[in-house]
Protein backbone atom coordinates (compact mmCIF):
# COMPACT_ATOMS: atom_id res chain seq x y z
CA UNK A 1 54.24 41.87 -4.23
CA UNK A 2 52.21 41.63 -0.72
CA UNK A 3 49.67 43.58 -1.93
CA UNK A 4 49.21 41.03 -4.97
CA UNK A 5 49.70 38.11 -2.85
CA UNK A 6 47.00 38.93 -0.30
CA UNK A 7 44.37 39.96 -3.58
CA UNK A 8 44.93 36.87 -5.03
CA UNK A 9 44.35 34.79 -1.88
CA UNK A 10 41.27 37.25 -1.25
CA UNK A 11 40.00 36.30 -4.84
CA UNK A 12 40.32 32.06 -4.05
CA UNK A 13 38.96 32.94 -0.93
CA UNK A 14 35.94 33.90 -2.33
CA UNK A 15 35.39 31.63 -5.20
CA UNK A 16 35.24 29.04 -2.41
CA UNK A 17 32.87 30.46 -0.30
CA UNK A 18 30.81 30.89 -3.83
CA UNK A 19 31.35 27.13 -4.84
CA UNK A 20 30.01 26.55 -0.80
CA UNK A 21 27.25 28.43 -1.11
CA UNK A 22 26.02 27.14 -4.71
CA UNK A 23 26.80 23.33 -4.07
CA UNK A 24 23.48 22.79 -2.04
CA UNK A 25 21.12 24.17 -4.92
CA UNK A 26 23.92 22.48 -7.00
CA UNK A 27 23.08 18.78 -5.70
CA UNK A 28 19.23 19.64 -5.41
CA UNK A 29 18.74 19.46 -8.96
CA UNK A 30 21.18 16.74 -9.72
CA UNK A 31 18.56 14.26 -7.81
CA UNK A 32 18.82 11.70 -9.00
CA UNK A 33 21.81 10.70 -10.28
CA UNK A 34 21.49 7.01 -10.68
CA UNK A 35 18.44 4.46 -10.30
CA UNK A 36 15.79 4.93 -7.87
CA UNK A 37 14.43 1.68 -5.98
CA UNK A 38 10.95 1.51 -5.51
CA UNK A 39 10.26 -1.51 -2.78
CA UNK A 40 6.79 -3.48 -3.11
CA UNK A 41 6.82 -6.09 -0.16
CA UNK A 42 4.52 -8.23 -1.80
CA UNK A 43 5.33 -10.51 -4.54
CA UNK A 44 4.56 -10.05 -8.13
CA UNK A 45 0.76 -10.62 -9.10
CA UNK A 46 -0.91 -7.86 -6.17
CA UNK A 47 -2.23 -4.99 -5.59
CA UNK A 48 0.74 -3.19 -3.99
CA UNK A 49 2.84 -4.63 -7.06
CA UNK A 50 0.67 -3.50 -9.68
CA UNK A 51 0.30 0.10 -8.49
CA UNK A 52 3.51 0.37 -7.90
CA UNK A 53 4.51 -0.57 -11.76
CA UNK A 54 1.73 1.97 -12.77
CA UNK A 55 3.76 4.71 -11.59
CA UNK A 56 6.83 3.69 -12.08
CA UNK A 57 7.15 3.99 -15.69
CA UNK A 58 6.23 7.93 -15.77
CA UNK A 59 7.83 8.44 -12.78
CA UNK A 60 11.27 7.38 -14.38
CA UNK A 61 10.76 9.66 -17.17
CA UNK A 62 9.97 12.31 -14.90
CA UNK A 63 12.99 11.94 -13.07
CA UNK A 64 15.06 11.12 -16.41
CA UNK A 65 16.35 7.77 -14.39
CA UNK A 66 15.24 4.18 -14.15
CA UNK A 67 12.44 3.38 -11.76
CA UNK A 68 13.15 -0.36 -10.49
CA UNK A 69 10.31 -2.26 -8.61
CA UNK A 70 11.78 -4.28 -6.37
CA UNK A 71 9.23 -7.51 -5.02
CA UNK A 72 10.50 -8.35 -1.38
CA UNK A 73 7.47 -9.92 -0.06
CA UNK A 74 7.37 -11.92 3.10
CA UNK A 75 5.88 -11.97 6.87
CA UNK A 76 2.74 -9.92 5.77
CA UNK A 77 4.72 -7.20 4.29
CA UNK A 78 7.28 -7.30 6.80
CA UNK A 79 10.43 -8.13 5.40
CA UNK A 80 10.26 -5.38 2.64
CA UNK A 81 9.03 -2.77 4.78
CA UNK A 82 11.99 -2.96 7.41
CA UNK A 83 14.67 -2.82 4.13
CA UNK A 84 13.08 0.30 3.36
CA UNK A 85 13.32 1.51 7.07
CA UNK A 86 17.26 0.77 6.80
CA UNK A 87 18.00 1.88 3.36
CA UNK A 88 20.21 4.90 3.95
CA UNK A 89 18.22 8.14 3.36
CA UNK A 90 19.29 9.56 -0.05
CA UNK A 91 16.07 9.35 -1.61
CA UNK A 92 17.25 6.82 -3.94
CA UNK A 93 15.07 3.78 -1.63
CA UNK A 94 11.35 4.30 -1.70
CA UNK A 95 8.65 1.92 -0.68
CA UNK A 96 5.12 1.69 -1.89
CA UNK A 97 3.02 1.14 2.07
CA UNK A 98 -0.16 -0.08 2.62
CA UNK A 99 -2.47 0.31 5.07
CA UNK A 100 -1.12 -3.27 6.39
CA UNK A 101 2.07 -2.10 6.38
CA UNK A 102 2.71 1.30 7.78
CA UNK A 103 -0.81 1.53 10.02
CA UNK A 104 -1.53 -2.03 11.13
CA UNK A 105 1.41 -4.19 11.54
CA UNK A 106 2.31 -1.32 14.15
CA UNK A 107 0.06 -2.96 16.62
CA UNK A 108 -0.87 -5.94 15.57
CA UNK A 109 2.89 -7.36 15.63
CA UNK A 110 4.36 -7.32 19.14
CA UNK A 111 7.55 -7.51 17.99
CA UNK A 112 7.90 -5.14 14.56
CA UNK A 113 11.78 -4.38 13.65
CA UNK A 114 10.30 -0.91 12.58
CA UNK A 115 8.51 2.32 14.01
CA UNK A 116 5.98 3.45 11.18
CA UNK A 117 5.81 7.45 12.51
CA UNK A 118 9.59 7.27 13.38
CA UNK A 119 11.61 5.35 10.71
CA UNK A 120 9.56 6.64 7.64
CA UNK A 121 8.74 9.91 6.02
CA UNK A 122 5.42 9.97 4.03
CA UNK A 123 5.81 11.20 0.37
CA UNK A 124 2.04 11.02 -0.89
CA UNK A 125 -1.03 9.21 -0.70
CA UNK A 126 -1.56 7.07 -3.87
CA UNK A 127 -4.50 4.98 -4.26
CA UNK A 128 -7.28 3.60 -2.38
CA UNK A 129 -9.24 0.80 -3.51
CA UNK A 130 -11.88 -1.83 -1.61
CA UNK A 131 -10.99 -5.12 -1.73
CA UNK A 132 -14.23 -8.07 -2.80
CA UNK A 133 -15.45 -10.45 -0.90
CA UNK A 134 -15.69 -13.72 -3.17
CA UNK A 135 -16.10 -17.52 -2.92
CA UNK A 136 -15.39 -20.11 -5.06
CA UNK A 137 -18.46 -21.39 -6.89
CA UNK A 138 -18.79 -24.81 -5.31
CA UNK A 139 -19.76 -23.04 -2.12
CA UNK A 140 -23.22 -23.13 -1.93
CA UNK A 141 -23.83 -18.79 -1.41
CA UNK A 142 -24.99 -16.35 -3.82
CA UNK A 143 -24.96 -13.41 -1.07
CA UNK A 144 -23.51 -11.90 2.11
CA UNK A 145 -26.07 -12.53 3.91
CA UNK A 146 -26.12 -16.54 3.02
CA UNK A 147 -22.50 -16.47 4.07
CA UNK A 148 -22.70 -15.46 7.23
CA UNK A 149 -26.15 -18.15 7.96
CA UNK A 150 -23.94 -21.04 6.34
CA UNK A 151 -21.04 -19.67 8.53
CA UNK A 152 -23.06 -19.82 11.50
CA UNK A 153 -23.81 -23.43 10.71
CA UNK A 154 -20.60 -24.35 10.52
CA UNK A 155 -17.97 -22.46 12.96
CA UNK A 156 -14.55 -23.18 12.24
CA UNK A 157 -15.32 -25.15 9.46
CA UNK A 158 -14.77 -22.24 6.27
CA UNK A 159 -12.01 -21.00 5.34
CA UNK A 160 -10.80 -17.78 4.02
CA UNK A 161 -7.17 -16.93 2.13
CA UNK A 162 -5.37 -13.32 2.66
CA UNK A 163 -2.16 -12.03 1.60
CA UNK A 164 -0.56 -12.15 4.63
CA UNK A 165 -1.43 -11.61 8.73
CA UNK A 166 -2.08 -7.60 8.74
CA UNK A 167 -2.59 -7.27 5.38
CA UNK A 168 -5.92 -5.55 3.88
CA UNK A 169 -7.28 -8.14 3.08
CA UNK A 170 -6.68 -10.46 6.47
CA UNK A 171 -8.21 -7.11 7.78
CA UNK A 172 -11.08 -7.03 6.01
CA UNK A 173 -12.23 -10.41 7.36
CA UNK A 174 -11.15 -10.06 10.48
CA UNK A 175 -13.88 -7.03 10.56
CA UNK A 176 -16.72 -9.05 8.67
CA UNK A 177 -15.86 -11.90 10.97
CA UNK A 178 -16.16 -9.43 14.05
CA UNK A 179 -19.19 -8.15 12.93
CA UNK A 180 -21.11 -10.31 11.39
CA UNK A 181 -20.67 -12.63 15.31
CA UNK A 182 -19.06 -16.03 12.94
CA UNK A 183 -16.39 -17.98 13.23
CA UNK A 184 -13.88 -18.18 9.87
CA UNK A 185 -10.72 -20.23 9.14
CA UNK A 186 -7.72 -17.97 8.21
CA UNK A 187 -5.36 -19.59 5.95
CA UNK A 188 -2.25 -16.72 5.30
CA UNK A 189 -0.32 -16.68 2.11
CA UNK A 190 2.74 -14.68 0.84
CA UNK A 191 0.71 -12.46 -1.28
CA UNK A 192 -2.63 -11.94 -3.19
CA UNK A 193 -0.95 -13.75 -6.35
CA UNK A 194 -0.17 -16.88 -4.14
CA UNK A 195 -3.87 -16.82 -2.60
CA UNK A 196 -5.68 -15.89 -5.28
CA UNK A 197 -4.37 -19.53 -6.90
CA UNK A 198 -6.26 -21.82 -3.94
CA UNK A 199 -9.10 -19.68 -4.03
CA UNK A 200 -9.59 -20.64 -8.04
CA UNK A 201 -8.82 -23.90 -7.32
CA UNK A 202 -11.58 -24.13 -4.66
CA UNK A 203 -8.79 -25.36 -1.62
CA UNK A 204 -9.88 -21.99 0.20
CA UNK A 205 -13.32 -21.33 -0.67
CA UNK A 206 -13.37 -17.41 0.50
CA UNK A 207 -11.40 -14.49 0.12
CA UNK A 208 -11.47 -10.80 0.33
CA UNK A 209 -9.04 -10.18 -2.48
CA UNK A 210 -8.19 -6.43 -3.47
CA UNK A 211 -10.03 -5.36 -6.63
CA UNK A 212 -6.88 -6.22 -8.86
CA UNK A 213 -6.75 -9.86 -8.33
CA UNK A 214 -10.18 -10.49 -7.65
CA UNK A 215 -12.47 -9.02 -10.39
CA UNK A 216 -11.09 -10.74 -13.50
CA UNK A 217 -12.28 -14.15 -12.07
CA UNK A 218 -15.75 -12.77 -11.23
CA UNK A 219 -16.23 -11.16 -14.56
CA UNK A 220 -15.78 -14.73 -15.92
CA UNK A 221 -17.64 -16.62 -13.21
CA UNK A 222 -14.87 -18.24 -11.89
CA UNK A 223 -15.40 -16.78 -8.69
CA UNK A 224 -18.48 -15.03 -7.34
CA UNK A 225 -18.25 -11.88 -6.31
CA UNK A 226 -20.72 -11.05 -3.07
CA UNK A 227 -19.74 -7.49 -2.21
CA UNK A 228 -17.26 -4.32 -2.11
CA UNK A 229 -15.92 -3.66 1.50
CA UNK A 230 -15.87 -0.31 0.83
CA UNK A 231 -18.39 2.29 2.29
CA UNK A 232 -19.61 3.05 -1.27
CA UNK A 233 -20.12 0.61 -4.51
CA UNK A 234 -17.04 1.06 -6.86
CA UNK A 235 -17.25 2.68 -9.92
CA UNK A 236 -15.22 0.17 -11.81
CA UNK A 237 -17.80 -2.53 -10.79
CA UNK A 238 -21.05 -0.75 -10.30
CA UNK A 239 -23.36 -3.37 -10.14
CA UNK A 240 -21.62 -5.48 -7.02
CA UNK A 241 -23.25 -4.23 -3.92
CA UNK A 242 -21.17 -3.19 -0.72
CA UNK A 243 -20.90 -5.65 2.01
CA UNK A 244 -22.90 -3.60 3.73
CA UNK A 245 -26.05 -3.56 1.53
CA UNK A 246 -25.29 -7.20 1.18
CA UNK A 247 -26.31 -7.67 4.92
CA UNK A 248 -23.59 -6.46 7.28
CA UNK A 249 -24.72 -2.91 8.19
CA UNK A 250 -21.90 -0.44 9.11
CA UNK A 251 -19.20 -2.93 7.57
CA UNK A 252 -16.91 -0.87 5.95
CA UNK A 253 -12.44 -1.10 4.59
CA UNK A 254 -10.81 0.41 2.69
CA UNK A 255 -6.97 -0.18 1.55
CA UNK A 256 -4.77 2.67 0.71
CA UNK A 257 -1.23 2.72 -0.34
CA UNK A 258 1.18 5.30 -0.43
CA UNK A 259 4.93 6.17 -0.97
CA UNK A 260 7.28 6.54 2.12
CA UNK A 261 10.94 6.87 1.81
CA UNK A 262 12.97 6.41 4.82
CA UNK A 263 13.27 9.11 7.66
CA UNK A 264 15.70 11.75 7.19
CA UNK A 265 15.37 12.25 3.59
CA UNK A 266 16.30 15.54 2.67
CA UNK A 267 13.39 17.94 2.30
CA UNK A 268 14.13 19.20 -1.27
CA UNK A 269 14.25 15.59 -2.20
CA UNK A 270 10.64 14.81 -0.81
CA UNK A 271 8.98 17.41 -2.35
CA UNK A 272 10.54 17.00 -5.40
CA UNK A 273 9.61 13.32 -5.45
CA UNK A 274 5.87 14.49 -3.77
CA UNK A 275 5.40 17.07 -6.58
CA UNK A 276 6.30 14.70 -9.19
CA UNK A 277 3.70 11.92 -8.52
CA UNK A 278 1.32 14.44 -7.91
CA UNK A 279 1.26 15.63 -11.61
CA UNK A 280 1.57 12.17 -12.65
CA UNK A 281 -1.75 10.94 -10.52
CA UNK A 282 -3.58 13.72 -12.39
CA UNK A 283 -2.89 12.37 -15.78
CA UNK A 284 -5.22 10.36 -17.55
CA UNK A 285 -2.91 7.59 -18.20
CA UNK A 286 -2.37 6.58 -15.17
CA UNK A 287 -5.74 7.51 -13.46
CA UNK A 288 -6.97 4.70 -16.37
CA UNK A 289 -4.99 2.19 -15.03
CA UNK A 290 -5.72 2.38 -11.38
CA UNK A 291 -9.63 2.54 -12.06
CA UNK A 292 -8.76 -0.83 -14.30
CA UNK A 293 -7.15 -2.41 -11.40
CA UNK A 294 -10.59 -1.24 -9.08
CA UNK A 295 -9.00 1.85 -7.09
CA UNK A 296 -8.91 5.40 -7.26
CA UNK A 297 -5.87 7.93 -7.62
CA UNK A 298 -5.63 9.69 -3.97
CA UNK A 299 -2.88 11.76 -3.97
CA UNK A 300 -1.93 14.17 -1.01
CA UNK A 301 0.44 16.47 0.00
CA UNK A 302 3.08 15.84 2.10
CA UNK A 303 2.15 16.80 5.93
CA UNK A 304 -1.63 16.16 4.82
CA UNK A 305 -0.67 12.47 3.99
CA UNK A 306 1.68 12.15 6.94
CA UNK A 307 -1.32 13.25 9.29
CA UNK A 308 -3.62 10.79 7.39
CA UNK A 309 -1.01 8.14 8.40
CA UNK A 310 -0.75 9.11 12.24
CA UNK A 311 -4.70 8.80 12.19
CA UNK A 312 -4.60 5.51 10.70
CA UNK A 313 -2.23 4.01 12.80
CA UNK A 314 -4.05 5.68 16.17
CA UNK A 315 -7.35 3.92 14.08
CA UNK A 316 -6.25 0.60 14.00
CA UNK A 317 -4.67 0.09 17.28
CA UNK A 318 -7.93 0.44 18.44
CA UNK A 319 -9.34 -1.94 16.24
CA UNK A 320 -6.47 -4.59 17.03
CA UNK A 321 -6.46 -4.08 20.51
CA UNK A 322 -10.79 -4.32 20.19
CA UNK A 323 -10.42 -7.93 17.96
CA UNK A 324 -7.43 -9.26 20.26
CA UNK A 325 -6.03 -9.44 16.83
CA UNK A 326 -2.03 -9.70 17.60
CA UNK A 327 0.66 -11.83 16.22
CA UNK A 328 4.10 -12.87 17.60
């Protein structure tokens, strides 16, 4: 009777330290088991919003759950990035970053309720894209360089709309302004959507809006498009000079976003989530729609896209710190 009682207890014995062993690989590929949250802190109409609902939809079948976008714009970005930083890190919170958000704002905001290189973990690079500078029509330029003469004529006197303070496109004219030697007005909004409506209306006569909410007007004429901050023309609008051929030599920005989930995410997790956007950047689809929105698929892997972040934020703490470009 001992003899069975002690082979029984060996055999639960080791069906538990089976089930132990096997519940790790077990969980792995039950990820995920519910909704993932993908957090664009920008309202609905931008950039960051748009690319984010481009890979959303594949990414959900991928992953055989819903995908939800979830707008939580405010405070240049701000507001959405720090709910990401909190979310607890299950994989089930992502964000879509820009280069505002998780290289920028790190310097430029004295007071930031987040640490870019400690409270996130970089999941991929996803697109990069140049933003336009444009004017409204009733401003008397055809050209970079007869913005910057008028400018010069009139410091302080034009203004210019952004998305936000630290956003790419407050950047990008806070370099053109730098460089160029003028004085600009800069009027902040909460979003590309929001500015993108005074800029039509002629209110704000400039803006460097990203590719996605700039180039339908200036297809149309109602804006005028004067140049691509990038460092080369883009191919979705071929004949628009850079800034730099416009008349600002060595003017160059670029705006990337990619996806960070919070720190601490398990690793198996990550690269599951890196591997699937990966594929899903390479497929025509979706490479379609980014080009149609002005930017380029730029997917990377894991540790290279985490070193391409610490760069960036090293980059533009210089250039903050260079522009006395800081906000409370």
């Amino acid at each position: 009777m001992l003899n069975k009682t002690i082979a029984y207890v060996f055999v639960v014995l080791t069906c538990l330290v089976e089930n132990c062993l096997s519940a790790p690989a077990i969980a792995d590929d039950a990820y995920p088991q519910k909704p993932v949250r993908v957090i664009a802190a920008f309202p609905p109409g931008g950039f960051v919003d748009l690319c984010a609902r481009v890979v959303a939809a594949p990414l959900a079948t991928a992953l055989g759950q819903q995908v939800i976008v979830d707008n939580r714009g405010g405070a240049g970005g701000i507001v959405g990035t720090e709910l990401a930083a909190r979310a607890v890190p299950d994989g089930y919170t992502l964000i879509v970053g820009s280069v505002g958000t998780h290289a920028v704002n790190q310097t430029l905001y004295r007071k930031l309720p987040y640490h870019v290189l400690r409270d996130f973990q970089p999941v991929t690079r996803l697109a990069d894209a140049p933003s336009i500078l444009a004017v409204h029509p009733s401003l008397p330029v055809k050209n970079v360089k007869e913005l910057i003469t008028l400018a010069r004529a009139q410091p302080n006197k034009i203004l210019y709309a952004s998305a936000g303070s630290g956003t790419s496109t407050h950047l990008a004219a806070v370099l053109f302004v730098n460089l160029a030697g003028i004085q600009l007005v800069h009027v902040p909004y909460r979003g590309g959507g929001a500015a993108i409506i005074d800029v039509l209306a002629g209110q704000v006569p400039v803006t460097f809006g990203t590719a996605a909410t700039v180039s339908p007007h200036t297809r149309y004429g109602r804006l005028r498009g004067l140049g691509v901050t990038g460092g080369k023309r883009s191919a979705s609008l071929p004949d628009l000079p850079t800034v730099a051929e416009g008349g600002l030599p060595g003017y160059e920005m670029l705006n990337w976003l990619g996806v960070f989930a919070p720190a601490n995410v398990p690793r198996d997790i990550v690269d599951k989530l890196n591997g699937e956007l990966l594929r899903i950047l390479r497929t025509q689809d979706v490479r379609e729609k980014l080009n149609a929105a002005g930017a380029e698929p730029a997917a990377l892997a894991t540790e290279v896209f985490a070193a391409f972040v610490k760069s960036e934020v090293e980059k533009w703490a210089k250039v903050v710190v260079a522009t006395w470009m800081t906000v409370d």
